[in-house]
N, C-alpha and C. Protein backbone atom coordinates (compact mmCIF):
# COMPACT_ATOMS: atom_id res chain seq x y z
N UNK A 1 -13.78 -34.41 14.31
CA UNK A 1 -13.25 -35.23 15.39
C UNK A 1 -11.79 -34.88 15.72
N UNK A 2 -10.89 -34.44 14.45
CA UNK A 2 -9.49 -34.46 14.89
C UNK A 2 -9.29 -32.98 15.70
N UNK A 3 -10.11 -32.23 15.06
CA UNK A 3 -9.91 -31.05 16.20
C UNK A 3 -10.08 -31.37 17.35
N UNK A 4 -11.31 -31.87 18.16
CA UNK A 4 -11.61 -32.31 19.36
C UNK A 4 -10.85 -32.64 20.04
N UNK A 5 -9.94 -33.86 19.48
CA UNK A 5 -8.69 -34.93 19.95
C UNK A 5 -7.68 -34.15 19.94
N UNK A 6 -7.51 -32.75 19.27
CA UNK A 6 -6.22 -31.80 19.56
C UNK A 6 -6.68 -30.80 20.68
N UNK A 7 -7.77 -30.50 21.05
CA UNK A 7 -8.20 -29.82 22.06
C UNK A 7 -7.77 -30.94 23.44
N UNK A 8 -8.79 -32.02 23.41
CA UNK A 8 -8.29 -32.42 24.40
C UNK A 8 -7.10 -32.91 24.69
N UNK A 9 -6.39 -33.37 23.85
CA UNK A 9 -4.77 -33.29 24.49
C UNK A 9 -3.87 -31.95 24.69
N UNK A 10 -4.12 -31.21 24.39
CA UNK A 10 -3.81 -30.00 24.92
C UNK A 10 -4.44 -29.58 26.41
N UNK A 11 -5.83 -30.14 26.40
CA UNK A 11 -6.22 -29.79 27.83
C UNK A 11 -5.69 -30.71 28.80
N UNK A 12 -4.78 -31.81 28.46
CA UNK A 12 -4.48 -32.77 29.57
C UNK A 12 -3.07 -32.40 29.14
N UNK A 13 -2.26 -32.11 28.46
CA UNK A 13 -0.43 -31.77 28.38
C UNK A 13 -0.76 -30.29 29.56
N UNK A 14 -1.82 -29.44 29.59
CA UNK A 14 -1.49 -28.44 30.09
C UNK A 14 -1.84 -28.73 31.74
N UNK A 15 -3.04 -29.36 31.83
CA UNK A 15 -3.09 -30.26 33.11
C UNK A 15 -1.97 -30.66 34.06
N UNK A 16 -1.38 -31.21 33.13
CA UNK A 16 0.10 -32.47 33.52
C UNK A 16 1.05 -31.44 33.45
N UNK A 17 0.74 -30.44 33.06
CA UNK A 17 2.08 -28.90 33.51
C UNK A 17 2.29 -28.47 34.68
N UNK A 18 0.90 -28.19 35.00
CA UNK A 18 0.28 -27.04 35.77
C UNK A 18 -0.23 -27.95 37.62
N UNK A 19 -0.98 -28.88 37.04
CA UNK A 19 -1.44 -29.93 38.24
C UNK A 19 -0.38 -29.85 39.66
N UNK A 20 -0.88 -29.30 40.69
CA UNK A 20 -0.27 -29.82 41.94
C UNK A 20 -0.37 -30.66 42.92
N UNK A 21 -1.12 -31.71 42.42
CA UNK A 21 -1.46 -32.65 43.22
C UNK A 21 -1.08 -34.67 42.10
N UNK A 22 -1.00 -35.37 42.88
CA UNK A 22 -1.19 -36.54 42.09
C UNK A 22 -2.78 -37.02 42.02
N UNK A 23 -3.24 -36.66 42.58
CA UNK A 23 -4.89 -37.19 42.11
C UNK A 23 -5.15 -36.35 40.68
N UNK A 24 -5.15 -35.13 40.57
CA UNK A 24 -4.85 -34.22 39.46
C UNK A 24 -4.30 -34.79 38.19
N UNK A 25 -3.12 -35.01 38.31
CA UNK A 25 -2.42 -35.59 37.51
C UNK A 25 -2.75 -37.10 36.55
N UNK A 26 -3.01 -37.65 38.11
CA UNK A 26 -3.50 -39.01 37.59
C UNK A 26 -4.75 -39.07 36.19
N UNK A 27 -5.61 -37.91 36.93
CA UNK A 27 -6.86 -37.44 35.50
C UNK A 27 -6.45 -37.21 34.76
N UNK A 28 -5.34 -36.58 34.54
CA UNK A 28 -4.76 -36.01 33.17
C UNK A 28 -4.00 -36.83 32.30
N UNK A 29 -3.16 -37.55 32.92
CA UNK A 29 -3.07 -39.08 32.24
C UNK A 29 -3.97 -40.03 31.58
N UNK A 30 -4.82 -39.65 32.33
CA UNK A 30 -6.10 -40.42 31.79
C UNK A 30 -6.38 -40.23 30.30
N UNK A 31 -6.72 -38.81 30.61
CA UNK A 31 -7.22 -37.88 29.37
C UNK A 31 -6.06 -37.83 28.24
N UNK A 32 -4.91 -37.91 28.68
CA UNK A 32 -3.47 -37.69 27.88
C UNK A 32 -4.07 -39.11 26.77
N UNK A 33 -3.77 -40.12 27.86
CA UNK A 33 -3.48 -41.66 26.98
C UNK A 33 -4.81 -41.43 26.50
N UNK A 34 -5.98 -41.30 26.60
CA UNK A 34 -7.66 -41.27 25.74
C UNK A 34 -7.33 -40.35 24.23
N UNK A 35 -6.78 -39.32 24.60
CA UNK A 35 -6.23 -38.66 23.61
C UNK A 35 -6.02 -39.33 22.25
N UNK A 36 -4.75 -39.81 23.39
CA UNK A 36 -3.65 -40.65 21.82
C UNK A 36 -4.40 -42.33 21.47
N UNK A 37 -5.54 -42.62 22.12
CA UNK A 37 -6.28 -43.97 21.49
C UNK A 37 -6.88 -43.39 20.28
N UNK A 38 -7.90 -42.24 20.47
CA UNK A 38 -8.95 -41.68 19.56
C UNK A 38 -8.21 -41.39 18.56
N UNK A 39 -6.70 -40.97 18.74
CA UNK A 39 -6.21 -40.22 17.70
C UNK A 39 -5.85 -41.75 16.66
N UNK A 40 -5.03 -42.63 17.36
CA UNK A 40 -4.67 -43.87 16.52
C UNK A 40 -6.21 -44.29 15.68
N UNK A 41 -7.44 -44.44 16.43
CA UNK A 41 -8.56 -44.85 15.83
C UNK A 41 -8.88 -44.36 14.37
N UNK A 42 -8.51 -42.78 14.12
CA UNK A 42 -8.91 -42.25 13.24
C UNK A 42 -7.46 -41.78 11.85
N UNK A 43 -6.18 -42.41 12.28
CA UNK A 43 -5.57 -42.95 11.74
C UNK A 43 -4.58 -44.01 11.64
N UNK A 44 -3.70 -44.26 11.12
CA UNK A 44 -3.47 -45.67 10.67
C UNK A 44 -1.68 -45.83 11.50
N UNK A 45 -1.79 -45.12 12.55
CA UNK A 45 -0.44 -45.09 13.07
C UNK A 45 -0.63 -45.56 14.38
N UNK A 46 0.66 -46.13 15.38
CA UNK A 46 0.19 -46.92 16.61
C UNK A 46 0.31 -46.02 17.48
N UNK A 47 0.31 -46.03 18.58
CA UNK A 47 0.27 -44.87 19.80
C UNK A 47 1.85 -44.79 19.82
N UNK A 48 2.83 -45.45 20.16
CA UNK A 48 4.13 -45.53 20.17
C UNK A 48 4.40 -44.70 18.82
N UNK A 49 4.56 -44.74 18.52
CA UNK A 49 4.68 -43.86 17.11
C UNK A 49 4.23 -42.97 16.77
N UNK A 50 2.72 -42.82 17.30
CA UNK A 50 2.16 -41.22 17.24
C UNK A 50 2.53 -40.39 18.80
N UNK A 51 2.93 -41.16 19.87
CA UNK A 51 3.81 -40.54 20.80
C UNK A 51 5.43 -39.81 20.71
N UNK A 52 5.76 -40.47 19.77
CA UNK A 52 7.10 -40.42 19.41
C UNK A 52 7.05 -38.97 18.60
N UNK A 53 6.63 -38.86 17.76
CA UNK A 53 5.81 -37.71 16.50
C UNK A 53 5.24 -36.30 17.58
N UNK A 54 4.49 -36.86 18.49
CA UNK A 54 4.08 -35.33 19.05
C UNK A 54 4.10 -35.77 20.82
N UNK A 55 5.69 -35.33 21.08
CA UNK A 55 5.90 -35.42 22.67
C UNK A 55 5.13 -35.04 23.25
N UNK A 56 4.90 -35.14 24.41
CA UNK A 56 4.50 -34.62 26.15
C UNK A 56 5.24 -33.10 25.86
N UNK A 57 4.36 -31.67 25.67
CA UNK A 57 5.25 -30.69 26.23
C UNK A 57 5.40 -30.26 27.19
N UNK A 58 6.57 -29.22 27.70
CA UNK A 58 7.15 -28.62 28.92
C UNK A 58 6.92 -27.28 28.72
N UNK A 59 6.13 -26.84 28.19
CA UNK A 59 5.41 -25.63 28.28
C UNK A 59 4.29 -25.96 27.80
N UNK A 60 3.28 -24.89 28.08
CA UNK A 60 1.84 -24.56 27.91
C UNK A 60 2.02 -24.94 26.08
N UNK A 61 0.74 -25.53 25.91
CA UNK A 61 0.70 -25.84 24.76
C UNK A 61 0.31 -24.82 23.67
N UNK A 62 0.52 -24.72 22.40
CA UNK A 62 0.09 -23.44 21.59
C UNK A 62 -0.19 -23.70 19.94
N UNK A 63 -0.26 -22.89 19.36
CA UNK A 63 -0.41 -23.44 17.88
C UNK A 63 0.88 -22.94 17.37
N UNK A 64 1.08 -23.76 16.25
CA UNK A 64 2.56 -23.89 15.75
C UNK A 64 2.49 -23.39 14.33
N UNK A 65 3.38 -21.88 14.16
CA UNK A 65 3.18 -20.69 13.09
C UNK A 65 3.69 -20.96 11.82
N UNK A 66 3.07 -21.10 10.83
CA UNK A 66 3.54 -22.00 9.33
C UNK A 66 3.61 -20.54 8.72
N UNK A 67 5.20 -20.30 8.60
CA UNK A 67 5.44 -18.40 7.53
C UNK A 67 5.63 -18.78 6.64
N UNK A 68 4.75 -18.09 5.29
CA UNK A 68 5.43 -18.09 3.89
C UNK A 68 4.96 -16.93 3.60
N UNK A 69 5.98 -16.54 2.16
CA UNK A 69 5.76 -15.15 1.18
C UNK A 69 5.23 -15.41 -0.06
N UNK A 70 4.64 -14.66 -0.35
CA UNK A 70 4.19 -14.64 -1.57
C UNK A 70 4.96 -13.55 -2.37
N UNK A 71 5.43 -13.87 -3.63
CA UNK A 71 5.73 -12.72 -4.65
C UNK A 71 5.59 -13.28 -5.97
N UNK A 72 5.59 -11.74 -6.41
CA UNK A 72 5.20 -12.03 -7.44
C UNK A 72 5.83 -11.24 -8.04
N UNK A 73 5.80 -11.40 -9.58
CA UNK A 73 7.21 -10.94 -10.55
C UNK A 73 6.47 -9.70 -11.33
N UNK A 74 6.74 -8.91 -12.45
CA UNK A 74 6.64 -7.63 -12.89
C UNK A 74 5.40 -8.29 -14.03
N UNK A 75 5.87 -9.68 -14.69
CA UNK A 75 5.00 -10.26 -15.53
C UNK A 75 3.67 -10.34 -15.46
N UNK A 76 3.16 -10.51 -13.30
CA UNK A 76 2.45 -10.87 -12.60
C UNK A 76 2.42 -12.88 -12.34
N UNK A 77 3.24 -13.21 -12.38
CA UNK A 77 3.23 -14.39 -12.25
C UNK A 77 3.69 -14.84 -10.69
N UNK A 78 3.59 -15.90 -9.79
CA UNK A 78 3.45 -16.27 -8.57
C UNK A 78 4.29 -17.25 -8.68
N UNK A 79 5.81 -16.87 -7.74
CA UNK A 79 6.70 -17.66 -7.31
C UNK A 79 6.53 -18.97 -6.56
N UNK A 80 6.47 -20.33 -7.06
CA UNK A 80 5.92 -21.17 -6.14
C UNK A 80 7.65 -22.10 -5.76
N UNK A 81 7.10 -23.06 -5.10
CA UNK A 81 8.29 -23.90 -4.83
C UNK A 81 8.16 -25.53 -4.88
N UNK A 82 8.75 -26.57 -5.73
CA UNK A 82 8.33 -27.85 -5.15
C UNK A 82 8.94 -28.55 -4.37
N UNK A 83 7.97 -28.86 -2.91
CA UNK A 83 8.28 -29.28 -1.86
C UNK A 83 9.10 -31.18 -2.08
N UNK A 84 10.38 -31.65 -1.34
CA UNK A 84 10.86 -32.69 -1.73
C UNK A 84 9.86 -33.53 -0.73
N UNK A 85 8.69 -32.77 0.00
CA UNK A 85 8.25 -33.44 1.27
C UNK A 85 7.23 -34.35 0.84
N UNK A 86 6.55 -33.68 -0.55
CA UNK A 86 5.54 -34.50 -1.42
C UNK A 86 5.17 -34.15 -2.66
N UNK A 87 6.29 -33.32 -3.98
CA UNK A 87 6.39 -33.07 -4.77
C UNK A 87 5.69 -32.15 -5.43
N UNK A 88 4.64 -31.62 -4.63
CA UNK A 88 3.28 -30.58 -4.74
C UNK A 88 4.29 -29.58 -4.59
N UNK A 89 3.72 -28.48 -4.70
CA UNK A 89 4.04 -26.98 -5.05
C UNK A 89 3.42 -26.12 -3.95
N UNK A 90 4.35 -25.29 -3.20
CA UNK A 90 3.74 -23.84 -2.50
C UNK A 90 4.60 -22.86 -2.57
N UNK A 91 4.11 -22.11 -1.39
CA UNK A 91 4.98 -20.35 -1.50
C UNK A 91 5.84 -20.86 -0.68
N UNK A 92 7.00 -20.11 -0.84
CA UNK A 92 8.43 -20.70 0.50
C UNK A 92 7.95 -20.06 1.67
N UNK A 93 8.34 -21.42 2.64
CA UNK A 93 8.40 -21.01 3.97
C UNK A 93 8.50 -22.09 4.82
N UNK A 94 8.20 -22.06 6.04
CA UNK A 94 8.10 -23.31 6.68
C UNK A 94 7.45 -22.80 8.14
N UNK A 95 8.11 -23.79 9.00
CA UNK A 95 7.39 -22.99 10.48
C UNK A 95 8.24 -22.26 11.06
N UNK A 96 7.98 -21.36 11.98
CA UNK A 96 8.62 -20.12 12.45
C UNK A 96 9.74 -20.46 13.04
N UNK A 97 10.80 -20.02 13.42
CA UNK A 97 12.04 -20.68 14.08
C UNK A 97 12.65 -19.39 14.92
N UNK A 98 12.49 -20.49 16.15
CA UNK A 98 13.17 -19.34 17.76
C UNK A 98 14.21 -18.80 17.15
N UNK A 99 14.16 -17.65 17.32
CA UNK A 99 15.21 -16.53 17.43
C UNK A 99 15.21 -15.67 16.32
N UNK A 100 13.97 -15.86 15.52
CA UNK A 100 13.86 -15.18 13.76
C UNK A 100 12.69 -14.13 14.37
N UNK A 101 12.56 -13.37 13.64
CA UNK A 101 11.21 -12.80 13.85
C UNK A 101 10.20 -12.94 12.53
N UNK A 102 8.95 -13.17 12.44
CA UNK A 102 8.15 -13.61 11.16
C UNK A 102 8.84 -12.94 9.85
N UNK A 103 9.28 -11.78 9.62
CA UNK A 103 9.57 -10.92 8.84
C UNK A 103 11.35 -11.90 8.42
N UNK A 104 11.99 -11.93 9.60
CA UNK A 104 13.06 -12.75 9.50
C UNK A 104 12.98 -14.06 8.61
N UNK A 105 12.14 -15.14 8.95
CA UNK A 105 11.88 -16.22 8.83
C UNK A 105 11.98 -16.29 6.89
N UNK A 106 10.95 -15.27 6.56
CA UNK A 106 10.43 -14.91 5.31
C UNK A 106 11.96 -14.72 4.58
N UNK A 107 12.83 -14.17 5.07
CA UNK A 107 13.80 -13.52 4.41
C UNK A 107 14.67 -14.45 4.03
N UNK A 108 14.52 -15.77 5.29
CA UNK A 108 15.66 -16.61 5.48
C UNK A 108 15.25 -17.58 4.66
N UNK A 109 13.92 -17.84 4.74
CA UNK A 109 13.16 -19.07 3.49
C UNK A 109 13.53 -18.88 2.38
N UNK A 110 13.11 -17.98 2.13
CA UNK A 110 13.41 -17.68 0.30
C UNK A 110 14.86 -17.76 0.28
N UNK A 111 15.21 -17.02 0.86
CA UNK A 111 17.75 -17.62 0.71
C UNK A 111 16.99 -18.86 0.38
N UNK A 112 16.75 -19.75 1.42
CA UNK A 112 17.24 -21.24 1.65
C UNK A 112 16.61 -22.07 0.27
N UNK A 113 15.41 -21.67 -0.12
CA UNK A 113 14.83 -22.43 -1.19
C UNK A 113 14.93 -22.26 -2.75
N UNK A 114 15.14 -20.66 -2.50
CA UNK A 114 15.01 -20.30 -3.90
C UNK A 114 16.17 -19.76 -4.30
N UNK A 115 17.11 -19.28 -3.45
CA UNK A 115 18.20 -18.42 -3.57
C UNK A 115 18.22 -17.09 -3.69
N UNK A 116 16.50 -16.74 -3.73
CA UNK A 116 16.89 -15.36 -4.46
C UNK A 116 16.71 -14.28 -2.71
N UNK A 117 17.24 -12.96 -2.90
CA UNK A 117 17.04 -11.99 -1.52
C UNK A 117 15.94 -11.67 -2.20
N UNK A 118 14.56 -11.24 -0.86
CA UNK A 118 13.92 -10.78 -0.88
C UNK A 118 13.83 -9.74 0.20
N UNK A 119 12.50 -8.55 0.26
CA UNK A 119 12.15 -7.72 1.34
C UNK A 119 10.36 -8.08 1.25
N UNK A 120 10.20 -7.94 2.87
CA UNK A 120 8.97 -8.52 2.84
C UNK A 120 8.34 -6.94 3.18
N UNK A 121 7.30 -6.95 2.69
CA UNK A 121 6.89 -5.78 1.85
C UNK A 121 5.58 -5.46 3.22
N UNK A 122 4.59 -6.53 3.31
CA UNK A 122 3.21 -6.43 4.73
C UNK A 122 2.75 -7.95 4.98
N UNK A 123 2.00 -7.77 5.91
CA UNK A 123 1.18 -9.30 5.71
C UNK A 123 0.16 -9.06 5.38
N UNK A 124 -0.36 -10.43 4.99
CA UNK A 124 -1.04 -10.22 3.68
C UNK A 124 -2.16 -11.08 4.44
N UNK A 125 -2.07 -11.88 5.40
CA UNK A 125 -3.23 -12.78 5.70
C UNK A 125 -2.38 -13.81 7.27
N UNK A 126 -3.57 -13.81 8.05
CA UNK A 126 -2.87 -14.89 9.08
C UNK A 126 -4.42 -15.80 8.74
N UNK A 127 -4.63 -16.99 8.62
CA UNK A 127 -5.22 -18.40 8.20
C UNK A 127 -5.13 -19.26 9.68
N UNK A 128 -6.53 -19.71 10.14
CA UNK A 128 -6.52 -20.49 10.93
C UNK A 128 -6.93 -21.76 10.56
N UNK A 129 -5.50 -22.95 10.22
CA UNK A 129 -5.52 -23.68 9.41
C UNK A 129 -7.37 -24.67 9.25
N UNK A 130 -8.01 -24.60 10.49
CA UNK A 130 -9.26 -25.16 10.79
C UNK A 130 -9.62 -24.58 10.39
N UNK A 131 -10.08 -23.58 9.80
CA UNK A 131 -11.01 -22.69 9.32
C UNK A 131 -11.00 -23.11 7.38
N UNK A 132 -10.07 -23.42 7.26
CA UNK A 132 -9.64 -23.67 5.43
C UNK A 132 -9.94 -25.28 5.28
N UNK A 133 -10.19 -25.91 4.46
CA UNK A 133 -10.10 -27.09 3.93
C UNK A 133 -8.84 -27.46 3.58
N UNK A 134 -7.93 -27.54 4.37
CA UNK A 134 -6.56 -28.14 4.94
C UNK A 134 -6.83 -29.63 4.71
N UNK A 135 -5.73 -30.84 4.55
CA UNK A 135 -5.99 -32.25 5.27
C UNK A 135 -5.80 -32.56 6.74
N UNK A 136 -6.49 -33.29 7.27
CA UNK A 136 -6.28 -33.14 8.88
C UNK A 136 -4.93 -33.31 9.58
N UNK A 137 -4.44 -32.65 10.23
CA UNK A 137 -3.05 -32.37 10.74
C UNK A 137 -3.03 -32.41 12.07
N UNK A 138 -2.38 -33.29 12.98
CA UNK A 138 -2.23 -33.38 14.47
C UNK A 138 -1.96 -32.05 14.80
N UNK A 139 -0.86 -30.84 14.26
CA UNK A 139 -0.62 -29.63 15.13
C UNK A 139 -1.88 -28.99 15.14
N UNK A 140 -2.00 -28.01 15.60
CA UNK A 140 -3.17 -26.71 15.66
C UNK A 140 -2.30 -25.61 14.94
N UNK A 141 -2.59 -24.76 13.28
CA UNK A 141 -1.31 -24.05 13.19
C UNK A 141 -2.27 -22.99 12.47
N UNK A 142 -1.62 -21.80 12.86
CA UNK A 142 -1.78 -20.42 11.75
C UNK A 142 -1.00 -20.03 11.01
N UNK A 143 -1.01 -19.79 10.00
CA UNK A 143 -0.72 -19.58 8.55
C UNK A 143 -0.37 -18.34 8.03
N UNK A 144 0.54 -17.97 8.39
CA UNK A 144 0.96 -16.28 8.19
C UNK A 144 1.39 -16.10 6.58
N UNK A 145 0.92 -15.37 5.85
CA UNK A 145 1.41 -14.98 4.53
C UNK A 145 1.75 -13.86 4.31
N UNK A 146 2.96 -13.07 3.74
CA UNK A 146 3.62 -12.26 3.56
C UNK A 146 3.84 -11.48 2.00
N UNK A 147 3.69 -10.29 1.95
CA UNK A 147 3.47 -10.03 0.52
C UNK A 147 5.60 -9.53 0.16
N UNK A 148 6.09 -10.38 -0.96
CA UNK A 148 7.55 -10.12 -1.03
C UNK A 148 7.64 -9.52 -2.54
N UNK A 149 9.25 -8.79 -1.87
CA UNK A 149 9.67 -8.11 -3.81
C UNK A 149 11.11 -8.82 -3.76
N UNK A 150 11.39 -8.71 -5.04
CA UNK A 150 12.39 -9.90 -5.21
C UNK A 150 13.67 -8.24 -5.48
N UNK A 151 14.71 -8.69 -4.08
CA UNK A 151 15.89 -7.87 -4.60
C UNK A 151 17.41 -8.08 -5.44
N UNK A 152 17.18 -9.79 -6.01
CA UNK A 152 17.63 -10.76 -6.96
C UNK A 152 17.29 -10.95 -7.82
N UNK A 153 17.96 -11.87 -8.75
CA UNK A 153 16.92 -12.71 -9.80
C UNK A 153 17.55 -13.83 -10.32
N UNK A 154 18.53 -14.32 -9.58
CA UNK A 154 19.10 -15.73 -9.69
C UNK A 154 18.36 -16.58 -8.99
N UNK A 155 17.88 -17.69 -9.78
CA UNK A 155 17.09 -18.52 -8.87
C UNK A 155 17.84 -19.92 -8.92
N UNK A 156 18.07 -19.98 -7.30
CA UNK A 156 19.01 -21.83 -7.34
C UNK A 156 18.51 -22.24 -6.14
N UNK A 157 17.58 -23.18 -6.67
CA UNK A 157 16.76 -24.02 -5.81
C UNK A 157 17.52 -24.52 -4.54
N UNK A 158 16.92 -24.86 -3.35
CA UNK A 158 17.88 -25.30 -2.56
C UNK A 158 17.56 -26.57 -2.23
N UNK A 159 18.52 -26.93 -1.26
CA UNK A 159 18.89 -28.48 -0.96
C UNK A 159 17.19 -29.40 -0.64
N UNK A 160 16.14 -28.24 0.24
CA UNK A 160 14.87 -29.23 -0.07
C UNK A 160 13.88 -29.14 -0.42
N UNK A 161 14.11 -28.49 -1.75
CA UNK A 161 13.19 -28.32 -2.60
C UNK A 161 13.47 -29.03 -3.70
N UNK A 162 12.62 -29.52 -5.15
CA UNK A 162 12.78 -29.92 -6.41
C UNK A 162 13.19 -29.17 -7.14
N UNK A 163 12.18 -28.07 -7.07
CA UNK A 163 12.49 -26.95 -8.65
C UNK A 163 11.51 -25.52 -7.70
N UNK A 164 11.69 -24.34 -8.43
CA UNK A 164 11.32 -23.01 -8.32
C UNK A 164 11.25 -22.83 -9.40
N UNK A 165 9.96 -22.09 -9.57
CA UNK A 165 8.93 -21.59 -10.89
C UNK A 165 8.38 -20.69 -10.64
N UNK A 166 8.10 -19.80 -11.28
CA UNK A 166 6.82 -18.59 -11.84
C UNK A 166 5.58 -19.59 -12.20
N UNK A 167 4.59 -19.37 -11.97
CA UNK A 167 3.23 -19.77 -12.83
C UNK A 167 1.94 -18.36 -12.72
N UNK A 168 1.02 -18.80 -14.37
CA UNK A 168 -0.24 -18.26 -13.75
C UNK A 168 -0.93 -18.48 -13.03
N UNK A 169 -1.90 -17.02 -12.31
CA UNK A 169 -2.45 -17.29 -11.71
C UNK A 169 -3.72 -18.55 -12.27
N UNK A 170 -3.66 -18.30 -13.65
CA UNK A 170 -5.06 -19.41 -14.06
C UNK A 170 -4.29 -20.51 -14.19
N UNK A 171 -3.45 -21.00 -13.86
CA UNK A 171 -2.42 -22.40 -14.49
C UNK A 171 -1.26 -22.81 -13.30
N UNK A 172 -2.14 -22.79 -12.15
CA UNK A 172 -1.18 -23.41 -11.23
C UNK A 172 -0.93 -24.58 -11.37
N UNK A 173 0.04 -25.07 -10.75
CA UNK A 173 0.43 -26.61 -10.87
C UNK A 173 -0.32 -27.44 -9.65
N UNK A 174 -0.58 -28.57 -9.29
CA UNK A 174 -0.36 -29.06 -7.98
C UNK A 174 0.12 -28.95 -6.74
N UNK A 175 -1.03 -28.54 -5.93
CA UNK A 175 -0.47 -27.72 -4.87
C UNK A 175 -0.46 -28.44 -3.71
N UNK A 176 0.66 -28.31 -2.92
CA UNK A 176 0.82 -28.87 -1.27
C UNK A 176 -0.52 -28.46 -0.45
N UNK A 177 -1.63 -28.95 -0.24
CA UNK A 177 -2.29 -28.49 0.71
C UNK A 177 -2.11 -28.73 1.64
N UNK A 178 -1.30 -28.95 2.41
CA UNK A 178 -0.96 -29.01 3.44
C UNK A 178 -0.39 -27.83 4.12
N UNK A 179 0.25 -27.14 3.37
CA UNK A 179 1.11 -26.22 3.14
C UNK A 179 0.38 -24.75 2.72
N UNK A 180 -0.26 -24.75 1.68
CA UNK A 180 -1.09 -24.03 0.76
C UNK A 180 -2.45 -24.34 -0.01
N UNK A 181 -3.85 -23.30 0.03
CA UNK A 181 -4.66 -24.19 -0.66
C UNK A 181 -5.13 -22.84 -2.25
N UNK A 182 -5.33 -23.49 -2.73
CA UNK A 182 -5.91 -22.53 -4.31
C UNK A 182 -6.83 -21.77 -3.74
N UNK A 183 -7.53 -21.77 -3.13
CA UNK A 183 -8.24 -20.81 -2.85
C UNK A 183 -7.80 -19.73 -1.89
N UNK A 184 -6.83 -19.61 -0.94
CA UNK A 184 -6.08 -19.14 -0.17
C UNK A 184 -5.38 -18.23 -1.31
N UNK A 185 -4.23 -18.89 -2.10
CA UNK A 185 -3.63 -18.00 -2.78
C UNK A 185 -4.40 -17.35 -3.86
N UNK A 186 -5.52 -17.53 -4.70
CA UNK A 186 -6.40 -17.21 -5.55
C UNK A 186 -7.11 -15.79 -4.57
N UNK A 187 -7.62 -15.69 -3.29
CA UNK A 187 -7.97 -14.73 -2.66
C UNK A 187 -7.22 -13.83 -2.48
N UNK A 188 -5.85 -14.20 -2.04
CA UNK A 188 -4.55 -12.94 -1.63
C UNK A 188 -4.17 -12.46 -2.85
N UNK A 189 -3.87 -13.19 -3.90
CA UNK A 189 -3.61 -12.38 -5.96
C UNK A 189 -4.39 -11.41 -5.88
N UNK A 190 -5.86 -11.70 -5.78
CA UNK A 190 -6.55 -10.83 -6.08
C UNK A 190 -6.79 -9.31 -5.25
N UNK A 191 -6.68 -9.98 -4.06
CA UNK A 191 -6.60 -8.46 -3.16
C UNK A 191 -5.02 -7.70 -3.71
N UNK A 192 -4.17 -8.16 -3.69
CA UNK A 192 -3.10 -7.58 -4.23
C UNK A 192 -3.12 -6.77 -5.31
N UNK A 193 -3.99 -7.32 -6.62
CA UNK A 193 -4.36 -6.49 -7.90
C UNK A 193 -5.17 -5.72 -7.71
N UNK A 194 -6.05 -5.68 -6.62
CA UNK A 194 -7.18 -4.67 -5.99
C UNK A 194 -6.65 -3.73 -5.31
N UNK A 195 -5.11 -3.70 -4.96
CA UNK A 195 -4.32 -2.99 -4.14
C UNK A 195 -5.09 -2.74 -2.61
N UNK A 196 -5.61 -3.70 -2.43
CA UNK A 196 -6.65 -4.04 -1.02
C UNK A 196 -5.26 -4.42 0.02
N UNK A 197 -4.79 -3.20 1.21
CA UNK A 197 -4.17 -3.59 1.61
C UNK A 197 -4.31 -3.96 3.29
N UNK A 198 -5.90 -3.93 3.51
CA UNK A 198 -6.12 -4.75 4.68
C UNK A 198 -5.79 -5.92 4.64
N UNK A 199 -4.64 -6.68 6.05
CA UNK A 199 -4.60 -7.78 6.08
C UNK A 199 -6.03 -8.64 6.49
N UNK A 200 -6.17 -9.94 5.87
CA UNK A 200 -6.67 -10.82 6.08
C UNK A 200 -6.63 -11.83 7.43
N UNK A 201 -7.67 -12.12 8.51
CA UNK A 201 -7.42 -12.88 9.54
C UNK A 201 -8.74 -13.82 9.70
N UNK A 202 -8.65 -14.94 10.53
CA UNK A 202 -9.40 -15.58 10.76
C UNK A 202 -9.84 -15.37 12.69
C-alpha cells in the first residue's frame, strides 16, 4: 500500500507542476490531499504533520539517493557506524548532497563520522530500497554502496554518531534497517572475497 500512496502523490505533486489549466489542477489537489489521508490511515501521524515532513515539490518529483561505503580492514572485518538517529549500526553515509558528486559524498561521510580519509575504490551495488525488506519509508530511495580503503587509521567518531567499530562478518551487531539490511551487506562481503567485481543493481 505505501508504495502506491508514494506513486500517487508523486503523480499529483507532478500534476500540480506541470498542469496548465485550473480544472487540471483542481484534480490534482484532489489526488494530492487523497494521498496524504491514505498515508495518515496507515500511520499514526496527522496530515499537518505528515505535510510538514514531506512538502509540495517545485520540481518534478524523484527518488532520494542514500550513499554509503563499505570497507573493510586487512583483518577482514567491516567498518560499521552507530547511528545517534536510533542507536543501530550501518556503513557511513547519508543522502547525497547538491554539489558533491557520489564518489564525493563517500569521502566526505567517512571525515564526518569516523574521522578516518578514505578513497572510494568502485560501486559495489545501487539497491532499490522496494525491492529489499526495508521498513516502510515515505521517500522512494536508491541505495548506492561503495567499496572504500582506509588512507588513515585514527578513528574519532563524529558529532552524529555514538561509536565506530570493526565487526565480523558472522557477529554483526544491530543493524539500522533503515539505513542497511544483513542481507545487503552479507551479499556485497561476499562478492568482494569472490573478487566479483560486477556492480550489483536492481
Amino acid at each position: 500500500m505505501l508504495e502506491e500512496i508514494k506513486r500517487l502523490r508523486a503523480i499529483a505533486e507532478t500534476g500540480l507542476l506541470y498542469s496548465a489549466n485550473a480544472y487540471d489542477k483542481e484534480r490534482y489537489t484532489e489526488l494530492y490531499e487523497l494521498s496524504f489521508g491514505m498515508l495518515q490511515n496507515i500511520s499514526d501521524r496527522e496530515i499537518a504533520d505528515l505535510k510538514i515532513h514531506l512538502p509540495l515539490g517545485k520540481d518534478y518529483p524523484t527518488a532520494k539517493p542514500d550513499i554509503r561505503g563499505m570497507l573493510i580492514s586487512p583483518e577482514k572485518k567491516l567498518l560499521l557506524v552507530k547511528e545517534s538517529a536510533d542507536g543501530k549500526w550501518s556503513l557511513p553515509g547519508g543522502w547525497g548532497d547538491i554539489g558533491f558528486s557520489p564518489k564525493e559524498v563517500v569521502v566526505k561521510e567517512f571525515k564526518e563520522e569516523t574521522g578516518l580519509d578514505v578513497s572510494v575504490d568502485r560501486l559495489l551495488a545501487v539497491f532499490d530500497k522496494k525491492m529489499h525488506p526495508h521498513p516502510p519509508q515515505p521517500f522512494y530511495v536508491y541505495k548506492m554502496v561503495f567499496l572504500c580503503t582506509a588512507l588513515s587509521t585514527e578513528i574519532v567518531p563524529g558529532f552524529d554518531v555514538l561509536d565506530v567499530a570493526y565487526f565480523d562478518i558472522n557477529a554483526l551487531p544491530e543493524l539500522s534497517q533503515d539505513r542497511i539490511l544483513q542481507s545487503q551487506i552479507e551479499t556485497l562481503f561476499r562478492r568482494i572475497a569472490e573478487n566479483n567485481e560486477a556492480a550489483l543493481f536492481d
